[in-house]
Structure formats: C-alpha cells, structure tokens
N, C-alpha and C. Protein backbone atom coordinates (compact mmCIF):
# COMPACT_ATOMS: atom_id res chain seq x y z
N UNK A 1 2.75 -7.29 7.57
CA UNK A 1 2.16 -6.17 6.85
C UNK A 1 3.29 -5.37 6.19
N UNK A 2 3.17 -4.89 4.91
CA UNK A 2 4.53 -4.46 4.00
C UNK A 2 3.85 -3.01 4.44
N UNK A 3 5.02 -2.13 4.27
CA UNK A 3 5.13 -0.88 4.74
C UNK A 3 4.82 0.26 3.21
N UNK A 4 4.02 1.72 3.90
CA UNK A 4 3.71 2.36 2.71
C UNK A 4 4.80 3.31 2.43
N UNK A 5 6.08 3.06 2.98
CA UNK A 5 7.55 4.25 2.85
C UNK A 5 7.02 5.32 3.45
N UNK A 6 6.20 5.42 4.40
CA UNK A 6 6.65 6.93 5.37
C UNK A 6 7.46 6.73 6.15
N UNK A 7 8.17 7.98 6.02
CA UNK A 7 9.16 8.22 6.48
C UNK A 7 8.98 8.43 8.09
N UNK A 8 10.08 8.03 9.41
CA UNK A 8 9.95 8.46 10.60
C UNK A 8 10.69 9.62 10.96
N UNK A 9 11.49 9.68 9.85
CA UNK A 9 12.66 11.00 10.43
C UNK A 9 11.81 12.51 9.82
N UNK A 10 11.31 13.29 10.39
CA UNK A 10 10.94 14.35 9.98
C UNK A 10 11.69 15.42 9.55
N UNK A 11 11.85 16.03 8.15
CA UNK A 11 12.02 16.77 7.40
C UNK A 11 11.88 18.51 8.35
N UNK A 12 12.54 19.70 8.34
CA UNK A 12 12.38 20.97 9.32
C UNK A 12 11.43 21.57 8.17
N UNK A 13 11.00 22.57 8.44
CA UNK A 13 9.86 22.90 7.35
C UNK A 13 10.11 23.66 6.65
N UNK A 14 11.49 24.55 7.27
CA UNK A 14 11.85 25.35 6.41
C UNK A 14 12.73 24.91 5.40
N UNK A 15 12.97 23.87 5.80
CA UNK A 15 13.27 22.92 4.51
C UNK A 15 13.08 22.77 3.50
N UNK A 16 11.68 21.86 3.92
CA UNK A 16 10.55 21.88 2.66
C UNK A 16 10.28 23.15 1.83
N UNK A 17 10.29 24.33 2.88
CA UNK A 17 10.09 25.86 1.95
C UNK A 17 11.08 26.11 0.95
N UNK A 18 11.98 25.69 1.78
CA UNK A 18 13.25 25.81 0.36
C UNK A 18 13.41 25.36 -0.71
N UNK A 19 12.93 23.87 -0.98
CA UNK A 19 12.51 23.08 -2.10
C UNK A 19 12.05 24.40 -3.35
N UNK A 20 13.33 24.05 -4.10
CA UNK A 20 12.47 24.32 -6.17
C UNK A 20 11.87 23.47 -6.56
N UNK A 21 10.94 24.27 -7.40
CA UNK A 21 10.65 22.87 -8.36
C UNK A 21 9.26 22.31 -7.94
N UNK A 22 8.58 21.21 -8.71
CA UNK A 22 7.09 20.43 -8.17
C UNK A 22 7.89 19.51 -6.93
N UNK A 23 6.76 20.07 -5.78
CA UNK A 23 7.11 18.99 -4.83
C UNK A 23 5.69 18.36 -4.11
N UNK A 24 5.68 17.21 -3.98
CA UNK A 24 4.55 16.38 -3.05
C UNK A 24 5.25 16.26 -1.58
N UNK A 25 4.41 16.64 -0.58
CA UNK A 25 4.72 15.89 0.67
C UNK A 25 3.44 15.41 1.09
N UNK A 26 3.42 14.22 1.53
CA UNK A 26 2.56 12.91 1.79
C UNK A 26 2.89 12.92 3.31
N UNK A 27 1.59 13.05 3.97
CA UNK A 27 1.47 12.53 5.48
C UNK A 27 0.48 11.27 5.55
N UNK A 28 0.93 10.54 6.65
CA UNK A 28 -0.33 9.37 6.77
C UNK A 28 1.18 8.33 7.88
N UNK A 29 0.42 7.57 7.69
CA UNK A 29 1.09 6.20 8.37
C UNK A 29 1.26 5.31 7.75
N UNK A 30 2.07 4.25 8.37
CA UNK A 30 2.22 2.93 7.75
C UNK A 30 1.12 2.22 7.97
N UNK A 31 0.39 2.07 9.05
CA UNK A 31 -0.89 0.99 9.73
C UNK A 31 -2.12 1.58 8.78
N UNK A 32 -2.17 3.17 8.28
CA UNK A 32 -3.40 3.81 8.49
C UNK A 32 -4.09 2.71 7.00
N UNK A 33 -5.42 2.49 7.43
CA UNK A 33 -6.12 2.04 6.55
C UNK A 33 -6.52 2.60 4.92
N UNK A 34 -6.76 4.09 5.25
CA UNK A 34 -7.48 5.33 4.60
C UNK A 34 -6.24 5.11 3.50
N UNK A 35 -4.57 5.63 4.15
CA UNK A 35 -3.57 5.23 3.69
C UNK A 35 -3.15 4.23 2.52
N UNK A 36 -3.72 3.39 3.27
CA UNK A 36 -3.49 1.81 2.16
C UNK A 36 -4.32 1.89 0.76
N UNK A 37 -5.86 2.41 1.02
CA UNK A 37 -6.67 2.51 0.23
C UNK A 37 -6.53 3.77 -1.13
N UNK A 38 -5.68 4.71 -0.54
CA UNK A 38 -5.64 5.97 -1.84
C UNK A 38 -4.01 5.41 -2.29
N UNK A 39 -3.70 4.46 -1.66
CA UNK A 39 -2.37 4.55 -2.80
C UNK A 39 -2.35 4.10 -4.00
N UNK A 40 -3.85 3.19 -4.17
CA UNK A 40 -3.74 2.75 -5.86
C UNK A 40 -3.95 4.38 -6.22
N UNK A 41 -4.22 5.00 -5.83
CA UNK A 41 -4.59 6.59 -7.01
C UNK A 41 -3.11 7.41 -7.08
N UNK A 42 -2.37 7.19 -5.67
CA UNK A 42 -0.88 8.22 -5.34
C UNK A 42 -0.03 7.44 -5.86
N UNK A 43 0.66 6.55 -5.51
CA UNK A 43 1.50 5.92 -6.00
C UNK A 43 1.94 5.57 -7.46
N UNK A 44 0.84 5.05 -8.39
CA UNK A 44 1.40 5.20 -9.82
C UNK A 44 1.52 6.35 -10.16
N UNK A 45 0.56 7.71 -9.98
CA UNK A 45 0.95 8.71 -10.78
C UNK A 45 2.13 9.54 -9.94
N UNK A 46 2.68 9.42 -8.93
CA UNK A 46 3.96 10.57 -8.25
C UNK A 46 5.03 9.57 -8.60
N UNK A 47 4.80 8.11 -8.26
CA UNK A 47 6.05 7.35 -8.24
C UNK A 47 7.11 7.44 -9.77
N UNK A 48 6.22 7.44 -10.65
CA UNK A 48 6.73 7.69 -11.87
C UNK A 48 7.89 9.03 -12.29
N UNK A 49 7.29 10.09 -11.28
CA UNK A 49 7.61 11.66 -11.80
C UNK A 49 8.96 12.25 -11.77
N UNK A 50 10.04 12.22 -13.09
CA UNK A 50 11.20 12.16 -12.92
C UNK A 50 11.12 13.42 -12.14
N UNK A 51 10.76 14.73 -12.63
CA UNK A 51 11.03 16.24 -12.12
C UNK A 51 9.99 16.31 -10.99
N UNK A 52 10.08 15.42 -10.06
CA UNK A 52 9.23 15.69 -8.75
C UNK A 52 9.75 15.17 -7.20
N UNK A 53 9.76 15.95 -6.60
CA UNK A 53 10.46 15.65 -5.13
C UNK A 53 8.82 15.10 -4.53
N UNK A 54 9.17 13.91 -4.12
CA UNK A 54 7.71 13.09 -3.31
C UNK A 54 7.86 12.56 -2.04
N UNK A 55 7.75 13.47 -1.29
CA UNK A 55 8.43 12.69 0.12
C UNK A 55 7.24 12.18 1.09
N UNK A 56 7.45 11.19 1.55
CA UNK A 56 6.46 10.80 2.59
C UNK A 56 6.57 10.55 3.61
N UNK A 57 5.94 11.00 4.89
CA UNK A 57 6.17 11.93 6.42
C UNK A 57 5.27 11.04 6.98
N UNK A 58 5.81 10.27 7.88
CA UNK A 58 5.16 10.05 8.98
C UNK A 58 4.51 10.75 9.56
N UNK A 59 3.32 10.91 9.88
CA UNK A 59 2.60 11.86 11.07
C UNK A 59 1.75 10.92 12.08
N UNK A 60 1.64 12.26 12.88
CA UNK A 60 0.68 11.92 14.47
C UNK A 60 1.05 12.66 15.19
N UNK A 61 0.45 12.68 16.78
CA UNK A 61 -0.03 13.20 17.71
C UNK A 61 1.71 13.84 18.13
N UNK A 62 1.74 15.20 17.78
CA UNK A 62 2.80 15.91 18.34
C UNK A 62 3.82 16.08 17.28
N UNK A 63 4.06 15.74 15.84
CA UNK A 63 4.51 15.80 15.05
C UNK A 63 4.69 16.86 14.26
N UNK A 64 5.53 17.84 14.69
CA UNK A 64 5.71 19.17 13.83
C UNK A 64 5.32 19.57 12.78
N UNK A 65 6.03 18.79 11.92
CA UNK A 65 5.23 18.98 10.14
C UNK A 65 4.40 18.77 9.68
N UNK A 66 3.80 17.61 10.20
CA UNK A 66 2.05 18.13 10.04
C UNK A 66 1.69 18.81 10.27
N UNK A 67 1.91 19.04 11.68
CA UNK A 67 0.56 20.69 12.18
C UNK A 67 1.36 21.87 11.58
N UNK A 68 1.81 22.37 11.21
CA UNK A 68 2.79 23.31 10.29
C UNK A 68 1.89 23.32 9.40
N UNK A 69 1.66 22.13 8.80
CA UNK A 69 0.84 22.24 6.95
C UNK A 69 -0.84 21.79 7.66
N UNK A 70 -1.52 21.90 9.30
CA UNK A 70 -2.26 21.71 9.47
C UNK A 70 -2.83 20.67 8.92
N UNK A 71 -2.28 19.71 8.90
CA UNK A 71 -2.75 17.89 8.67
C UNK A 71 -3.73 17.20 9.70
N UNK A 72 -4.52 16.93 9.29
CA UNK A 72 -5.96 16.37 10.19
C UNK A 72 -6.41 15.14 10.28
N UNK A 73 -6.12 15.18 8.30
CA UNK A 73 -6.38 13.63 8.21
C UNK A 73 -5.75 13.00 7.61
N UNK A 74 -5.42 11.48 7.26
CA UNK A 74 -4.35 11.00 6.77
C UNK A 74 -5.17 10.23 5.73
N UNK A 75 -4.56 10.22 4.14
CA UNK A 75 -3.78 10.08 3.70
C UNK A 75 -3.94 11.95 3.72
N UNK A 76 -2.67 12.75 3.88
CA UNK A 76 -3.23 14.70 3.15
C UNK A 76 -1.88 14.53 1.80
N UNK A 77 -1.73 14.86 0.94
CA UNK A 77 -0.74 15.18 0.00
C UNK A 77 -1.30 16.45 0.03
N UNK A 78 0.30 17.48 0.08
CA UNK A 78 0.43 18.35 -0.15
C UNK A 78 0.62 18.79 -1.46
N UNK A 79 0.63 19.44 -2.37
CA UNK A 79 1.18 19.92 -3.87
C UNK A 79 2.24 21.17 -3.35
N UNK A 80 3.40 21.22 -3.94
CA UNK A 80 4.00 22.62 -3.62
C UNK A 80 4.57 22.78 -5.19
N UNK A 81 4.97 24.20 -4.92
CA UNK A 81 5.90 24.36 -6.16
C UNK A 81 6.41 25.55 -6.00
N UNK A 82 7.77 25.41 -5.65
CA UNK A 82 8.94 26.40 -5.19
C UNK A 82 8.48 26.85 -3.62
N UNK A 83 8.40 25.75 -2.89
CA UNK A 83 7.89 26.32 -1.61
C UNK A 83 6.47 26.65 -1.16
N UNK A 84 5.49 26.66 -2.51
CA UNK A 84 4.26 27.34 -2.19
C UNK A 84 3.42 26.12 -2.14
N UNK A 85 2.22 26.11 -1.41
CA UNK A 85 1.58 25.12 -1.22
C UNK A 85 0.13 25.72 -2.24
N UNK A 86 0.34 24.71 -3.62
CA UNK A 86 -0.60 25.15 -4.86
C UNK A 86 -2.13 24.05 -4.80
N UNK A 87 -2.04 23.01 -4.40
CA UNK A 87 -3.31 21.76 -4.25
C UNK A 87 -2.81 21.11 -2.73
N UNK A 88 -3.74 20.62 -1.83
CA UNK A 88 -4.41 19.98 -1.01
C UNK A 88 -4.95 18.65 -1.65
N UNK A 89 -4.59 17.65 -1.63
CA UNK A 89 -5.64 16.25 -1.98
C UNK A 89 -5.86 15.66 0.01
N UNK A 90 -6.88 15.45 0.34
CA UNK A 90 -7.35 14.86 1.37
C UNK A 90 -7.76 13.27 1.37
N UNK A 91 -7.30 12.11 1.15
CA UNK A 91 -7.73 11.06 1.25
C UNK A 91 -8.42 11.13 0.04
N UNK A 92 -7.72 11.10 -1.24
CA UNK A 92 -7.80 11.37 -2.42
C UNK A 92 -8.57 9.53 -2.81
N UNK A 93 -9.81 10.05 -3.65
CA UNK A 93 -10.24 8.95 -3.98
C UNK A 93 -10.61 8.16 -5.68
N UNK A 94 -9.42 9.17 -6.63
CA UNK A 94 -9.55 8.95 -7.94
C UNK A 94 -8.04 9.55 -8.36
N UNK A 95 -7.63 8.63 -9.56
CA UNK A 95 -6.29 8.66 -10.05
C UNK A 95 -6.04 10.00 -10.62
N UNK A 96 -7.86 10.86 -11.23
CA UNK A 96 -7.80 12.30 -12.03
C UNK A 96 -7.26 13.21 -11.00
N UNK A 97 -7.93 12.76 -9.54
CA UNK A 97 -7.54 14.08 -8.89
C UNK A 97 -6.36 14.22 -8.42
N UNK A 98 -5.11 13.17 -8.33
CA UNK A 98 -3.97 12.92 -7.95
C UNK A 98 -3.59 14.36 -9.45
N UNK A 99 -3.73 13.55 -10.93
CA UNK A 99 -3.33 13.90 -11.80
C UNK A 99 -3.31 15.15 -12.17
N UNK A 100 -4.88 15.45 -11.77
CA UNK A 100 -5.12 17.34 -11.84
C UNK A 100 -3.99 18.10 -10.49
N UNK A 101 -3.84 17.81 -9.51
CA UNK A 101 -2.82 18.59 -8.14
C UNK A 101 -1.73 18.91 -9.07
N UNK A 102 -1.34 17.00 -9.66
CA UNK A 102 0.21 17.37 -10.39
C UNK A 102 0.29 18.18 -11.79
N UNK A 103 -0.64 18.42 -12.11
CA UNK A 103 -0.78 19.24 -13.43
C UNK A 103 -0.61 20.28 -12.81
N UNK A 104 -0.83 20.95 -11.98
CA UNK A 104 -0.95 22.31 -11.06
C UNK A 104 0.47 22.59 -10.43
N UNK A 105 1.13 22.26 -10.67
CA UNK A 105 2.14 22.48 -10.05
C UNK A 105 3.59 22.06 -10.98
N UNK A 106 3.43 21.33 -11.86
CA UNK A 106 3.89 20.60 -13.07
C UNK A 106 4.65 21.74 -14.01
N UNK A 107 3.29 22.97 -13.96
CA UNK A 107 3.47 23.81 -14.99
C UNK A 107 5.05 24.87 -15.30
C-alpha cells in the first residue's frame, strides 16, 4: 500500500501559529480509507500551490495537534492564514470546495 505523506513527527502548535502566509494543515492517516478517497479533490489543487505551506500530520488517539485544532475526523484540512484558522474542509468531497478554502485564505 503506497503512503498518503503524513507526516509522524508532529509539528508544536505554536509553531504552526507562527506560520505567515496561506497555510494548509492536513490530519488523517496513511491506512485511513476516507483519506485515500478526498485526495483526488486535496492533492491536485494544494500540491500545485507555490505560495502555500501544506503540511500533513499524522493523527490519532493522544496526538496533540489534532486535539489543539479539535480534529474528529480524518481526512480535516485546516485553512490558516498568518496563524488564523480561516476554512475547515471535513472529508472534503469536491475539488470546488478544496478550491473555495484556498481562495479564502489566498487573498
């Protein structure tokens, strides 16, 4: 089974707060099904994005940075921009709504 690049090493959050600029953070798993299924919608439109930090976070049971950004379900993309958390996509199931988060934060 080929892997979806989440990451195992977790990112501190105040980290992430510090981030300028459009940023995505992506929780989910490598195994998760839900995962596999929204990446035709995530993957072409973030993978492309020269001016975009897209990081993707391993999560689960006891995992800091999820429950920080209160992650429930996997695939969650976060939208930020300069630290602020501007769109939520939840197991995003169309390429518009990937496109509309990043328009939102783009600006």
């Amino acid at each position: 089974m080929d892997t979806l690049g989440y990451e195992e090493r977790q990112p501190e959050r105040a980290d992430i707060d510090a981030l300028t600029g459009p940023v995505v953070v992506e929780f989910g798993t490598n195994w998760c099904g839900y995962c596999r299924a929204s990446h035709r919608y995530l993957d072409p439109v973030l993978s492309g994005e020269e001016n975009l930090t897209y990081l993707k976070v391993e999560d689960g049971k006891g995992r800091p940075l999820g429950r920080s950004f209160r992650v429930k379900l996997w695939p969650t993309a976060i939208f930020l921009r300069d630290g602020v958390e501007v769109a939520r996509l939840v197991r995003p199931t169309s390429r518009e709504a990937v496109e509309e988060a990043l328009r939102q934060i783009a600006a």
